[in-house]
Each structure stands twice: as structure tokens, then as C-alpha cells.
Protein backbone atom coordinates (compact mmCIF):
# COMPACT_ATOMS: atom_id res chain seq x y z
CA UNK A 1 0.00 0.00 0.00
CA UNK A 2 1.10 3.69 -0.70
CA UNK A 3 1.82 5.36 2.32
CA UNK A 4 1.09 8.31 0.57
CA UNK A 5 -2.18 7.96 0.22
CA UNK A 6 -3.10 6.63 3.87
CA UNK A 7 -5.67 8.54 5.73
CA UNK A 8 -7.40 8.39 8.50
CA UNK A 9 -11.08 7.24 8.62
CA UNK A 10 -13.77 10.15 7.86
CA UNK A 11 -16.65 10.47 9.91
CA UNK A 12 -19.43 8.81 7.60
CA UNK A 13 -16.95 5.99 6.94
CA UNK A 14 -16.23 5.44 10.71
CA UNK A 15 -20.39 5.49 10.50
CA UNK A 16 -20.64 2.44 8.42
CA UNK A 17 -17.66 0.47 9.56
CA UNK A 18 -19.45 0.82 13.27
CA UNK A 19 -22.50 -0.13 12.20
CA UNK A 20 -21.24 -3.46 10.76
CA UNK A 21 -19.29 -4.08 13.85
CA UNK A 22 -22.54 -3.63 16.11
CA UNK A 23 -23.66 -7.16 14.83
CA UNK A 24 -22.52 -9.66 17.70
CA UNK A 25 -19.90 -12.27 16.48
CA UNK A 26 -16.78 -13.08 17.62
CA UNK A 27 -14.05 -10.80 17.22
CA UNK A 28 -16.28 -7.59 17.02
CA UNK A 29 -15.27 -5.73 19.84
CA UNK A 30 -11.16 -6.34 18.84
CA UNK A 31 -12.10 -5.30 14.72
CA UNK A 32 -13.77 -2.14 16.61
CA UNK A 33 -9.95 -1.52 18.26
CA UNK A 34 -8.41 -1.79 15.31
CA UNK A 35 -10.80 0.80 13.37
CA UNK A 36 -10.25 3.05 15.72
CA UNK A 37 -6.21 2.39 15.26
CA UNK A 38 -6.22 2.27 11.86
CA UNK A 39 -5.69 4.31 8.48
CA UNK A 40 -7.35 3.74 5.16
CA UNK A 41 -6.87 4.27 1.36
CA UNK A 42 -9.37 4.72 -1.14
CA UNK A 43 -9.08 1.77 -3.60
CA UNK A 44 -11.86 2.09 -6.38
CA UNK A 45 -14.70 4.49 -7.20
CA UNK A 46 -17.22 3.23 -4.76
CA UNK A 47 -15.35 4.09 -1.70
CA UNK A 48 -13.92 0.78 -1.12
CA UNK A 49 -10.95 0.79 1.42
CA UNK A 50 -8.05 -1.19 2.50
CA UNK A 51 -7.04 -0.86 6.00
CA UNK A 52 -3.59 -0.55 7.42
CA UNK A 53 -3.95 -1.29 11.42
CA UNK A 54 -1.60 -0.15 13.27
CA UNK A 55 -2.06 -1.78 16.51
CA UNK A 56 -0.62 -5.78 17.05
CA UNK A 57 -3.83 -7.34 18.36
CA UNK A 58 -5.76 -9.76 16.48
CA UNK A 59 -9.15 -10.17 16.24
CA UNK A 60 -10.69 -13.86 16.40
CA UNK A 61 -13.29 -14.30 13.67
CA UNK A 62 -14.53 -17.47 12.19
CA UNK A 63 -14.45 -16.39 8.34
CA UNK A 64 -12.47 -13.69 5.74
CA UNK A 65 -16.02 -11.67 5.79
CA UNK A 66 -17.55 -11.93 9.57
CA UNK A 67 -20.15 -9.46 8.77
CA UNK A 68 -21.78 -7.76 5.75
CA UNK A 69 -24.70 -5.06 4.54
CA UNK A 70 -27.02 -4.33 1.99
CA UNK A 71 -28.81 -1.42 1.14
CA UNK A 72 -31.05 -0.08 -2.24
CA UNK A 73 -29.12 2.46 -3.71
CA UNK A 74 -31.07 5.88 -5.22
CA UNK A 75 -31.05 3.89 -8.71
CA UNK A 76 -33.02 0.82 -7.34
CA UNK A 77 -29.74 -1.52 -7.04
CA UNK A 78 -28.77 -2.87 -4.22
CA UNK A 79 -24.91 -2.48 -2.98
CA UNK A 80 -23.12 -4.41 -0.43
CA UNK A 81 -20.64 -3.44 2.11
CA UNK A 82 -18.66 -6.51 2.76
CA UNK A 83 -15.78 -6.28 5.98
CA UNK A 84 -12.93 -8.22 4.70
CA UNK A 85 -10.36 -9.59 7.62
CA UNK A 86 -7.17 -10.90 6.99
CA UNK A 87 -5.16 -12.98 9.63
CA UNK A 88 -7.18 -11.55 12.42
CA UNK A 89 -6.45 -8.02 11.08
CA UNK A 90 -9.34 -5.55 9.27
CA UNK A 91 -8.19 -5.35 5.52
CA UNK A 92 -10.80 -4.07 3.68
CA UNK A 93 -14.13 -2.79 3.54
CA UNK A 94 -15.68 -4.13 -0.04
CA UNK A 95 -17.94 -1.69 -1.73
CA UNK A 96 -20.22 -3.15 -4.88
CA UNK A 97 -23.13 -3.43 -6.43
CA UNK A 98 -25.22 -6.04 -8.24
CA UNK A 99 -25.07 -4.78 -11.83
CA UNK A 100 -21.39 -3.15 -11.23
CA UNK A 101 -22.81 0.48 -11.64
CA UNK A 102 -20.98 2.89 -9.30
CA UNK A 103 -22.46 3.90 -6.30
CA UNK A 104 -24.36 6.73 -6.12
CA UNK A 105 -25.76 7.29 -2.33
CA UNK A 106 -23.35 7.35 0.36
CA UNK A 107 -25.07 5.41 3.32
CA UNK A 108 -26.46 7.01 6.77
CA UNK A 109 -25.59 3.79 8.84
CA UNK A 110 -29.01 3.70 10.03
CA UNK A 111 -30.32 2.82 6.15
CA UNK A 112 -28.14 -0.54 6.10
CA UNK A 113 -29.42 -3.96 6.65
CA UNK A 114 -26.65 -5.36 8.57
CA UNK A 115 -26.21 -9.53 8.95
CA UNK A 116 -23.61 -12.56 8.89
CA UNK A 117 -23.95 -15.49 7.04
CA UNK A 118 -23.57 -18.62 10.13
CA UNK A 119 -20.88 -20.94 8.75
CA UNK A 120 -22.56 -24.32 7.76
CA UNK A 121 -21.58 -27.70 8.51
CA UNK A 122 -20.71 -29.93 5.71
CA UNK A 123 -22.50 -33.08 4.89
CA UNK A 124 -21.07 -36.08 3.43
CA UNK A 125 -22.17 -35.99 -0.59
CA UNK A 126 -23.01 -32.25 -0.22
CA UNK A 127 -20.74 -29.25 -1.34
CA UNK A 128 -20.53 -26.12 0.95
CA UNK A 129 -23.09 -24.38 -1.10
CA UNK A 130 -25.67 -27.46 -0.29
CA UNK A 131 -26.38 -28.42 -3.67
CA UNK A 132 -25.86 -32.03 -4.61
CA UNK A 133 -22.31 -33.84 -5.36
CA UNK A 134 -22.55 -34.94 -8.96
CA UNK A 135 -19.21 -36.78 -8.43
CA UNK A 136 -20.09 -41.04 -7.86
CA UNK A 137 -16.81 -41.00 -5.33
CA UNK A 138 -18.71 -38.11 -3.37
CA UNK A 139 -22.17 -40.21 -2.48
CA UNK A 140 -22.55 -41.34 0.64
């Protein structure tokens, strides 16, 4: 990452990212820590940012994307906020939407529908998506 380019957080940013991290799941409260000791670059046209965290604790989360958001854009679209953590550490906050238009409405956190996906358990014959093994060595 450019060092020149590193900044810290701005307010309606710091918005979002602590909205996401209000969902309960574990590592929450450390990714909160490390926003709040972190700087940021801009890395595409929606806003999306990569995190450089400048503090050694790690946070202990059970996937690379812990939490995520939705919301309907002003054009009817709906764009997703996805929190991206690397090796315990925040790395980037994904901004896109569904038919790759750029986004035009800068959230109010209070507009986003804020969840987590619950890992699932794999079944024999099944892949992690549930759908059916077409694979013979794969039946149970």
C-alpha cells in the first residue's frame, strides 16, 4: 500500500464500519480496536478501502467476511458493504453493487441492513453451497 495515500477514517466511513461491527460475532469488539487504530486508502470508485492497522492485536473471527450489509441504492440496485479480515487483522471494507454500476448514495448507517452469514456444517455428498455432489466417489 502507498503510504502516501493513507488517511485516516472520515466520519461517515467510521459510520458504516461501526454499524457493521454492532452485529454480535466473535471478534467484534477487537475489529472495533483496530478501526479506531487504523488508516485507510481509497481503492476504487465506490469508496472501497483497505485498511492498514496499526495496533498488534488480532481479532478472532470465524471467516475472511464476519459481517456484511445491503442497502437499495437511489437507482433501485442494491450495494453491499462486505468487511474483509485478513489474519485476524481488518483489511478491507468491499464496496459493490449487483449490476457493477458505481455507487451513487453514500449510506447514513441507520439505512443498512446489517447480517452474517452462520458458517454451515458440511455433509457427506453435499458441497458447501448445499447443492448435490454430482461426483459417484462423493455419495454417501
Amino acid at each position: 500500500m502507498n503510504s502516501n495515500n493513507l488517511r485516516a477514517l472520515t466520519d461517515r466511513e467510521h459510520g458504516v464500519i461501526t454499524k457493521l461491527l454492532e452485529q454480535d460475532f466473535p471478534g467484534n469488539e477487537s475489529l472495533l480496536e483496530q478501526v479506531n487504530n487504523s488508516l485507510v486508502t481509497v481503492i476504487d470508485e465506490n469508496g472501497s478501502l483497505k485498511f492498514e492497522v496499526k495496533i498488534a492485536s488480532k481479532a478472532n473471527v470465524e471467516k475472511r467476511i464476519p459481517v456484511e450489509a445491503e442497502l437499495t441504492d437511489v437507482d433501485g440496485m442494491t450495494a453491499h458493504f462486505l468487511l474483509h479480515v485478513v489474519d485476524g487483522k481488518l483489511f478491507e471494507l468491499e464496496i459493490y453493487k449487483d449490476d457493477s454500476s458505481r455507487l451513487l448514495h453514500w449510506p447514513e448507517p441507520k439505512e443498512l441492513h446489517v447480517f452474517r452469514l452462520s458458517p454451515m456444517p458440511l455433509e457427506k455428498g453435499l458441497f458447501p453451497h448445499g447443492g448435490a455432489s454430482t461426483n459417484e466417489g462423493d455419495k454417501p
